[in-house]
C-alpha atoms as a PDB file:
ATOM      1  CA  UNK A   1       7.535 -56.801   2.313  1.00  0.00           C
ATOM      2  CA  UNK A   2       9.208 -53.596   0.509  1.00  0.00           C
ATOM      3  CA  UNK A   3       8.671 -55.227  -2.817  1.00  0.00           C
ATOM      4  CA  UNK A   4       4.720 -55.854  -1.993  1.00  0.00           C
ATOM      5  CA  UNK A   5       4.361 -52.204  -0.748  1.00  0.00           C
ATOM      6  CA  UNK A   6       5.614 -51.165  -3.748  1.00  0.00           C
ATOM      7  CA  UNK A   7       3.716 -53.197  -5.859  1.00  0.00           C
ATOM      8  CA  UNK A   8       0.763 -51.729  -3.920  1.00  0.00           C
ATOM      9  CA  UNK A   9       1.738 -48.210  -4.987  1.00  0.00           C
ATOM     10  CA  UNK A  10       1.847 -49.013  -8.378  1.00  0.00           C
ATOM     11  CA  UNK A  11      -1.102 -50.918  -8.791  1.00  0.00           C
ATOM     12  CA  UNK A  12      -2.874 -48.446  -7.128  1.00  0.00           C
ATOM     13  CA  UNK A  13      -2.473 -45.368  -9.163  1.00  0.00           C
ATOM     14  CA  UNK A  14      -2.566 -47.680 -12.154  1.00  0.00           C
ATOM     15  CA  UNK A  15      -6.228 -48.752 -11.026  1.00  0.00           C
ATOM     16  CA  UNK A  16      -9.513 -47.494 -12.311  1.00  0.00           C
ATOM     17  CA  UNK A  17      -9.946 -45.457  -8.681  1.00  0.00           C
ATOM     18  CA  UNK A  18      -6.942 -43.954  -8.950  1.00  0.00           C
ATOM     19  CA  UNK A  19      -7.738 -42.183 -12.466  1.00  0.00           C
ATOM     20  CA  UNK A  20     -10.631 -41.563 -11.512  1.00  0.00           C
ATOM     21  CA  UNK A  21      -9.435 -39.510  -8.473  1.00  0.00           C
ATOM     22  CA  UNK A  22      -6.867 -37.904 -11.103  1.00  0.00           C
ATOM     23  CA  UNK A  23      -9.472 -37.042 -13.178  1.00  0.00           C
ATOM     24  CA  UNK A  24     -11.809 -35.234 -10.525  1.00  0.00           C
ATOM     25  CA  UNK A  25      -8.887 -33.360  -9.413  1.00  0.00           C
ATOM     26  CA  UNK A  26      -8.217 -32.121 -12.865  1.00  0.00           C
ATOM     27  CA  UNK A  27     -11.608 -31.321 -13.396  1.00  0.00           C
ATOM     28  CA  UNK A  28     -11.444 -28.674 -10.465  1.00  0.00           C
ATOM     29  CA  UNK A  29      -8.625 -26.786 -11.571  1.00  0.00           C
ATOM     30  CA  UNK A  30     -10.238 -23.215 -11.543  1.00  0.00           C
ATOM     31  CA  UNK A  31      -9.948 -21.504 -15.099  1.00  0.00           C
ATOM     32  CA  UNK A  32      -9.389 -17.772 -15.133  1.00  0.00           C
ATOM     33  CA  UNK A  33     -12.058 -15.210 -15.660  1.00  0.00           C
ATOM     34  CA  UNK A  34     -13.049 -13.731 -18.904  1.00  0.00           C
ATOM     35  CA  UNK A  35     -13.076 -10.270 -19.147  1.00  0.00           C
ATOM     36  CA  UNK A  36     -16.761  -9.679 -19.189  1.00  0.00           C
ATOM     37  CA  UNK A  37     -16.918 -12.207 -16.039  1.00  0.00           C
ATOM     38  CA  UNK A  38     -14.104 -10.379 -14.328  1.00  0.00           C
ATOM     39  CA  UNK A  39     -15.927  -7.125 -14.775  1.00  0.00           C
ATOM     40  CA  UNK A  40     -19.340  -8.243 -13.854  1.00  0.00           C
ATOM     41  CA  UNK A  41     -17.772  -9.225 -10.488  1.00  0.00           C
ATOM     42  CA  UNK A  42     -16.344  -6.136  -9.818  1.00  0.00           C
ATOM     43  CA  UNK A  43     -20.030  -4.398 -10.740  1.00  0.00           C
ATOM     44  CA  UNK A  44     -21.440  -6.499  -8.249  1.00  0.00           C
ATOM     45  CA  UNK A  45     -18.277  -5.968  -5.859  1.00  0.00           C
ATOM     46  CA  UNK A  46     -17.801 -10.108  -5.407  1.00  0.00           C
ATOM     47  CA  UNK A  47     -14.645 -10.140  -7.253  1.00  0.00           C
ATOM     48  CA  UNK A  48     -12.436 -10.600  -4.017  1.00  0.00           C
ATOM     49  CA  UNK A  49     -14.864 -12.454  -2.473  1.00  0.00           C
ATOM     50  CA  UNK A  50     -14.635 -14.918  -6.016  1.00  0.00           C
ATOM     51  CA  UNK A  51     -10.723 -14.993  -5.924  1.00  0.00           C
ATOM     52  CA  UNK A  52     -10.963 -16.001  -1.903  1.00  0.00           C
ATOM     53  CA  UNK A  53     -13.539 -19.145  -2.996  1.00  0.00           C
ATOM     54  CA  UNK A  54     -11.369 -20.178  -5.733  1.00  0.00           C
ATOM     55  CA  UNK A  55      -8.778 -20.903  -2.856  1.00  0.00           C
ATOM     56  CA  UNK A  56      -6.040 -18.416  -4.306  1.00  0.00           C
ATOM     57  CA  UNK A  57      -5.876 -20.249  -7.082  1.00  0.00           C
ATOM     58  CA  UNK A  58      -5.095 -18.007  -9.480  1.00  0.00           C
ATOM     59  CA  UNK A  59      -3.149 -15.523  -8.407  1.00  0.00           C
ATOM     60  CA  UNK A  60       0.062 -15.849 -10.483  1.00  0.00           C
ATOM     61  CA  UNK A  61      -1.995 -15.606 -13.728  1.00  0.00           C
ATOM     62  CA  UNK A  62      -3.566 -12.719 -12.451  1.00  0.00           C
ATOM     63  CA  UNK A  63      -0.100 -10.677 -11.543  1.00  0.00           C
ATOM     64  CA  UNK A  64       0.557 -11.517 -14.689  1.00  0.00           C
ATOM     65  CA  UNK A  65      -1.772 -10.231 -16.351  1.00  0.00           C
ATOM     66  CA  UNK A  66      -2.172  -6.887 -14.146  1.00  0.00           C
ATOM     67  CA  UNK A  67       2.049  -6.155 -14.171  1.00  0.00           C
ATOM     68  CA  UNK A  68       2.783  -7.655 -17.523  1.00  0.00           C
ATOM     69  CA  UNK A  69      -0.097  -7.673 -19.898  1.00  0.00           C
ATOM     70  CA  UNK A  70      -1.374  -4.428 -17.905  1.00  0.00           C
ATOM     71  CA  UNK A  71      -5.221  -5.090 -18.998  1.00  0.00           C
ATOM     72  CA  UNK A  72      -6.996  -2.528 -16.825  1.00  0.00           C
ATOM     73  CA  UNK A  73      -9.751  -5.058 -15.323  1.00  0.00           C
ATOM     74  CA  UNK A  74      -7.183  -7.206 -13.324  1.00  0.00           C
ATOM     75  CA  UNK A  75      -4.473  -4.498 -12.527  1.00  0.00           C
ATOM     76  CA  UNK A  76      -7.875  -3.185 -10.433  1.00  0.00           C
ATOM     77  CA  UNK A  77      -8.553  -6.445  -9.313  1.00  0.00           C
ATOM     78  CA  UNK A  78      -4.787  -7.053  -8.134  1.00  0.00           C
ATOM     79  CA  UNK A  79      -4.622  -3.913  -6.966  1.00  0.00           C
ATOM     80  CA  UNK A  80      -7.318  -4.549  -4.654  1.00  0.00           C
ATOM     81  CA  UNK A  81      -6.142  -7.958  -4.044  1.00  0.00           C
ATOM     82  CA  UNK A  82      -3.205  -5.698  -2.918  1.00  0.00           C
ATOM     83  CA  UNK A  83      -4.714  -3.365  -0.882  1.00  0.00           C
ATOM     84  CA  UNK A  84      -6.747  -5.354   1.376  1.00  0.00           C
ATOM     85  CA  UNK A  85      -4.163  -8.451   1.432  1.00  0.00           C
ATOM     86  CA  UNK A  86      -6.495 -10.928  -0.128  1.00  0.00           C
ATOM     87  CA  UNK A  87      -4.637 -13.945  -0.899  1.00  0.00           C
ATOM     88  CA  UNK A  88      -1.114 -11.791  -1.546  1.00  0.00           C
ATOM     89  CA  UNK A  89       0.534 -10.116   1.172  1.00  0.00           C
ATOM     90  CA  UNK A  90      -0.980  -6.573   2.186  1.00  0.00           C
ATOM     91  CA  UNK A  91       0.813  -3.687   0.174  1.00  0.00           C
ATOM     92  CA  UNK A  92      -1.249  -0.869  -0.163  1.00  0.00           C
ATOM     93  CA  UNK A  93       0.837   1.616  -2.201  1.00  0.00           C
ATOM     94  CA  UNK A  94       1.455  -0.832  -5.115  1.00  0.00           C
ATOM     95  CA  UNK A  95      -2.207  -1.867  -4.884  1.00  0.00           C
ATOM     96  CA  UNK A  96      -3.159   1.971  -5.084  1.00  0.00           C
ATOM     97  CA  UNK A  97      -0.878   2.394  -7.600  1.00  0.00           C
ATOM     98  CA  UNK A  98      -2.639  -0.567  -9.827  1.00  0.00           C
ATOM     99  CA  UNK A  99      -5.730   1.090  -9.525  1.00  0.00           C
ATOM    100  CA  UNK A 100      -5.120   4.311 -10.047  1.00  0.00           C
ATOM    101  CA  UNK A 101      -3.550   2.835 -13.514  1.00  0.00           C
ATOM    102  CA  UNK A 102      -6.707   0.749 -14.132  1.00  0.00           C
ATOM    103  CA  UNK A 103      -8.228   4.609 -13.923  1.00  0.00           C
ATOM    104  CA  UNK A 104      -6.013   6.292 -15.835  1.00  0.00           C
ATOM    105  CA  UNK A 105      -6.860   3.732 -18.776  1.00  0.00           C
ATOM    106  CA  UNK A 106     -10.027   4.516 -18.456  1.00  0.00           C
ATOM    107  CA  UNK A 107     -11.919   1.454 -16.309  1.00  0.00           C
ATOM    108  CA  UNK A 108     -15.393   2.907 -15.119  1.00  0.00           C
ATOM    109  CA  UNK A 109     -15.276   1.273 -11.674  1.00  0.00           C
ATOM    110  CA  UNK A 110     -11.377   1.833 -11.198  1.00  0.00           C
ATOM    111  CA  UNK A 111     -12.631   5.338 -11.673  1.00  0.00           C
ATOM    112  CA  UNK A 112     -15.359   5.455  -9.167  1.00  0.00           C
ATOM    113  CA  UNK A 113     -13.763   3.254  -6.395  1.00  0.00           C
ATOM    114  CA  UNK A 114     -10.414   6.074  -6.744  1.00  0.00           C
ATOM    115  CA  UNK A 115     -13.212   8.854  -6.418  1.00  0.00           C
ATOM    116  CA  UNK A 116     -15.005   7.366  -3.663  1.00  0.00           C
ATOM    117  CA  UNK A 117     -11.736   6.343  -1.665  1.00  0.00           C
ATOM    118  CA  UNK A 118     -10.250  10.279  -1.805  1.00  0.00           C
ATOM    119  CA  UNK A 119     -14.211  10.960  -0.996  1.00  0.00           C
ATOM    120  CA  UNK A 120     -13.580   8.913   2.352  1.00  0.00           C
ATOM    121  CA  UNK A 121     -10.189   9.523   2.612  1.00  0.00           C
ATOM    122  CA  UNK A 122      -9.606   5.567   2.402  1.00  0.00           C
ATOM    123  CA  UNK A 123      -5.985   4.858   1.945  1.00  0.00           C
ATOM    124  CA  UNK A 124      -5.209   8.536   0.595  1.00  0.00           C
ATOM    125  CA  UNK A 125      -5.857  12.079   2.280  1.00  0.00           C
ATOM    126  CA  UNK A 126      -9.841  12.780   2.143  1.00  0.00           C
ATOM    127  CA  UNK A 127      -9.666  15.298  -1.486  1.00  0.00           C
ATOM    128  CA  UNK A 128     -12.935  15.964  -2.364  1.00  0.00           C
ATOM    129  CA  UNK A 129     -12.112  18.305  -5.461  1.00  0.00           C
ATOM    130  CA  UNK A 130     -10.126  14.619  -6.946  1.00  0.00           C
ATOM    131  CA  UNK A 131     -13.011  12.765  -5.658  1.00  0.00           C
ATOM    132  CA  UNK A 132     -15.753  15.219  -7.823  1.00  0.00           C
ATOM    133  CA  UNK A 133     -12.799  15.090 -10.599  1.00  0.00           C
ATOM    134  CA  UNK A 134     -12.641  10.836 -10.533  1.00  0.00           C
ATOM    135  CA  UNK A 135     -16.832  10.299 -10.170  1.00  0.00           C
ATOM    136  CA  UNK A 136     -17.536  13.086 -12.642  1.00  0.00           C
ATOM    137  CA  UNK A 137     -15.223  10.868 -15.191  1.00  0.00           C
ATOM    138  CA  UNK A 138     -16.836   7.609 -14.084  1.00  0.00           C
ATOM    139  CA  UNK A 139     -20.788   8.856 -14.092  1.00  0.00           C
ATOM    140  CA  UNK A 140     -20.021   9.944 -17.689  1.00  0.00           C
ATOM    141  CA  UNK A 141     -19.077   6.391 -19.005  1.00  0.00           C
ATOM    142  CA  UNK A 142     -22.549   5.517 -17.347  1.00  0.00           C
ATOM    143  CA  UNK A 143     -21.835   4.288 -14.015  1.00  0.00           C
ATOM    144  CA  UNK A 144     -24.761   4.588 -12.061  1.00  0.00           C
ATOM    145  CA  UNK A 145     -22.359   4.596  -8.159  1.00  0.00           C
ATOM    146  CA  UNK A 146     -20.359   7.391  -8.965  1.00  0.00           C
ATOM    147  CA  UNK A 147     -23.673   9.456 -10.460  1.00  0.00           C
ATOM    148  CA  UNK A 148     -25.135   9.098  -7.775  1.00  0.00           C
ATOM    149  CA  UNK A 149     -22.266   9.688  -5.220  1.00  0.00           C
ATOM    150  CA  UNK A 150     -21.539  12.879  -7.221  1.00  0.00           C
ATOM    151  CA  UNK A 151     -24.815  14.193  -6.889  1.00  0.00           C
ATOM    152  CA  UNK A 152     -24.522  13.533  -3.349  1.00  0.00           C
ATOM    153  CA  UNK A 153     -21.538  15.759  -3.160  1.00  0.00           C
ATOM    154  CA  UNK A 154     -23.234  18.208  -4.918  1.00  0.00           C
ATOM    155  CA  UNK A 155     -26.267  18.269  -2.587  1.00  0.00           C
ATOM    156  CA  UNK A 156     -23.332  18.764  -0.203  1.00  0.00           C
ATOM    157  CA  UNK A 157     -22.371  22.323  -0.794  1.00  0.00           C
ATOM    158  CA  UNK A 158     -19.169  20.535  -3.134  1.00  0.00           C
ATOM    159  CA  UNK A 159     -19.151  20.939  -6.854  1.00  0.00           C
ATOM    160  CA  UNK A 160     -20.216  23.633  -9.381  1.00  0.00           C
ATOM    161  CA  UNK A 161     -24.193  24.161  -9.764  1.00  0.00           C
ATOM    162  CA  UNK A 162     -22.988  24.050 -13.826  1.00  0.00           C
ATOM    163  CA  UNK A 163     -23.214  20.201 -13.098  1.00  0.00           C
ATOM    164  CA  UNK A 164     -26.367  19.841 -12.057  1.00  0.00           C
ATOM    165  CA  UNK A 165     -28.338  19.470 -15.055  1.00  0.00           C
ATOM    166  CA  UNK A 166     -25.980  17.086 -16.363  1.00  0.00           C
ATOM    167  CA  UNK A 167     -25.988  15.143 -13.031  1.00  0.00           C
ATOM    168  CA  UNK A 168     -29.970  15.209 -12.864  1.00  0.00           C
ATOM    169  CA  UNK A 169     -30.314  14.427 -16.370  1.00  0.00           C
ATOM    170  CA  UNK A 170     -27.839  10.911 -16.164  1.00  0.00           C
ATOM    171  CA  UNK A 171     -30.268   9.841 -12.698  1.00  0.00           C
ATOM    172  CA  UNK A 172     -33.447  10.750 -14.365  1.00  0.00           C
ATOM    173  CA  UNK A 173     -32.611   8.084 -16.863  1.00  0.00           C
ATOM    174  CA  UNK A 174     -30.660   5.463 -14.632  1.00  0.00           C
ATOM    175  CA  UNK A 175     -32.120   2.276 -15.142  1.00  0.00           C
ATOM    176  CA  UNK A 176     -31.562  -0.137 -11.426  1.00  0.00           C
ATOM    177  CA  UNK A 177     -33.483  -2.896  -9.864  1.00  0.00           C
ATOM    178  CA  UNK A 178     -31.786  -1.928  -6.461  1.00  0.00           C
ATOM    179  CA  UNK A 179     -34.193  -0.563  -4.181  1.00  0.00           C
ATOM    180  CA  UNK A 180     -31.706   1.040  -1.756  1.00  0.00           C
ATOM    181  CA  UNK A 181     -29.865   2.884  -4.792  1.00  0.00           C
ATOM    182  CA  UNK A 182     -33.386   3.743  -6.314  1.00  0.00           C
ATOM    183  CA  UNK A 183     -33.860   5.585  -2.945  1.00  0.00           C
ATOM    184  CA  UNK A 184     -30.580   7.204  -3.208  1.00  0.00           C
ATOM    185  CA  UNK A 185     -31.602   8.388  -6.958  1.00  0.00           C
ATOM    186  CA  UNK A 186     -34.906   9.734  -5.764  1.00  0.00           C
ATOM    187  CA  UNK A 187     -33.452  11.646  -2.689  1.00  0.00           C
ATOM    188  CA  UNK A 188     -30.607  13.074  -5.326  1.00  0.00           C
ATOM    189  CA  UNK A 189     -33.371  13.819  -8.051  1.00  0.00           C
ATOM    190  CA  UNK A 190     -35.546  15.756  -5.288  1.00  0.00           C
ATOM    191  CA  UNK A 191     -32.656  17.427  -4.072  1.00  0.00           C
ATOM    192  CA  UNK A 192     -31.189  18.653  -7.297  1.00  0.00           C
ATOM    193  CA  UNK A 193     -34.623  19.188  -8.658  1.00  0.00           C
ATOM    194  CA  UNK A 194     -34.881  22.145  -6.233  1.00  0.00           C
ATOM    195  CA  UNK A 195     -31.908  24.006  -7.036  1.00  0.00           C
ATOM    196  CA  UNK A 196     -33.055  24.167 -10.245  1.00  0.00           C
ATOM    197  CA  UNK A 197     -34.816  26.651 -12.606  1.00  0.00           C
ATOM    198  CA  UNK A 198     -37.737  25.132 -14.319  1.00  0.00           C
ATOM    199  CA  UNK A 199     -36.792  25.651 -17.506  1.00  0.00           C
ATOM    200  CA  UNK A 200     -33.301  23.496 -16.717  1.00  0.00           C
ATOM    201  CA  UNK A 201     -35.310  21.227 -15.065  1.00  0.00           C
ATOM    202  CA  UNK A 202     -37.784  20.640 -17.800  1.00  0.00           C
ATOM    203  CA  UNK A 203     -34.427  20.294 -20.124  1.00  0.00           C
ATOM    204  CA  UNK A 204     -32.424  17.918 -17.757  1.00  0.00           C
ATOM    205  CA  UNK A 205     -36.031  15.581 -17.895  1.00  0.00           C
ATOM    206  CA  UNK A 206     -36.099  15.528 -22.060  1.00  0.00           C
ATOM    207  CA  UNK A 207     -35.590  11.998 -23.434  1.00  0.00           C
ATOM    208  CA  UNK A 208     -32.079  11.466 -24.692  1.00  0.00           C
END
């Protein structure tokens, strides 16, 4: 009876079902993101969302490429990863400390999600002088959630009127098919528009 059962076994996973089960399961390995994917995600704030769907899949390969390779993109998505205890256990200093790297080299959303965090004092003491500092940095490599949160903060009574031009001037050209965030940009151009001379105004609204 042992001999048959074995016999079983191997005829089995030597059958045409059994490669063919082999074969689906290899097919759904999960590969890992490109760059431009990885970032795209993160734009559209999915990416932990993504790494949770891929079952955890590829954690490892990201580690390695945050804490060895150090490519900014996935040190902010491990960081993250880190910080909110998706798929790794939670361990919020080392996933701050990931981002803030990710910032330091210059990543655009790294940059904004620091500012905005020391904006709502999210992890880190509420600093809005380092928030201005870390969504002033980000709205200048063009992204359109720290302009606006920066002109927010200068509607606010925070910030230097010397940025207002340059704030008004990076809305009045922001590009979004978001209606909520073209709201946001309207209330931000109509509020900065008012504390403003014409002749700035008139500037701020030239084509670039």
């Amino acid at each position: 009876m042992r001999r048959l059962a074995v016999l079983a076994i191997v005829l089995f996973w030597c059958s045409p079902v059994a490669l063919a089960q082999v074969s689906t399961t290899e097919l759904q390995v999960v590969q890992l993101y490109t760059q431009d994917e990885l970032l795209q995600l993160i734009r559209q704030n999915q990416h932990l969302k993504r790494v949770k769907a891929d079952d955890c899949q590829l954690v490892k390969d990201i580690e390695a490429r945050a804490d060895i390779m150090k490519l900014p993109s996935y040190q902010f998505l491990f960081g993250d990863m880190l910080a909110y205890g998706v798929c790794v256990p939670l361990n919020v200093e080392r996933g701050w400390d990931l981002m803030l790297s990710a910032a330091n080299q210059g990543l655009p959303e790294a940059l904004e999600q620091i500012g905005r965090y020391y904006q709502q004092g999210k992890f880190v003491q509420k600093d809005l002088t380092k928030a201005q500092h870390y969504l002033f940095e980000a709205g200048s490599m063009g992204n359109l959630n720290a302009q606006v949160r920066l002109a927010e903060l200068l509607l606010a009574g925070v910030g230097s009127p010397v940025d207002y031009e340059t704030v008004y001037r990076w809305l009045h050209h922001s590009v979004t098919a978001d209606k909520n965030m073209h709201q946001r940009i309207q209330k931000a151009l109509a509020g900065l528009g008012g504390k403003m001379p014409g002749a700035v105004l008139a500037r701020a609204r030239q084509p670039l």
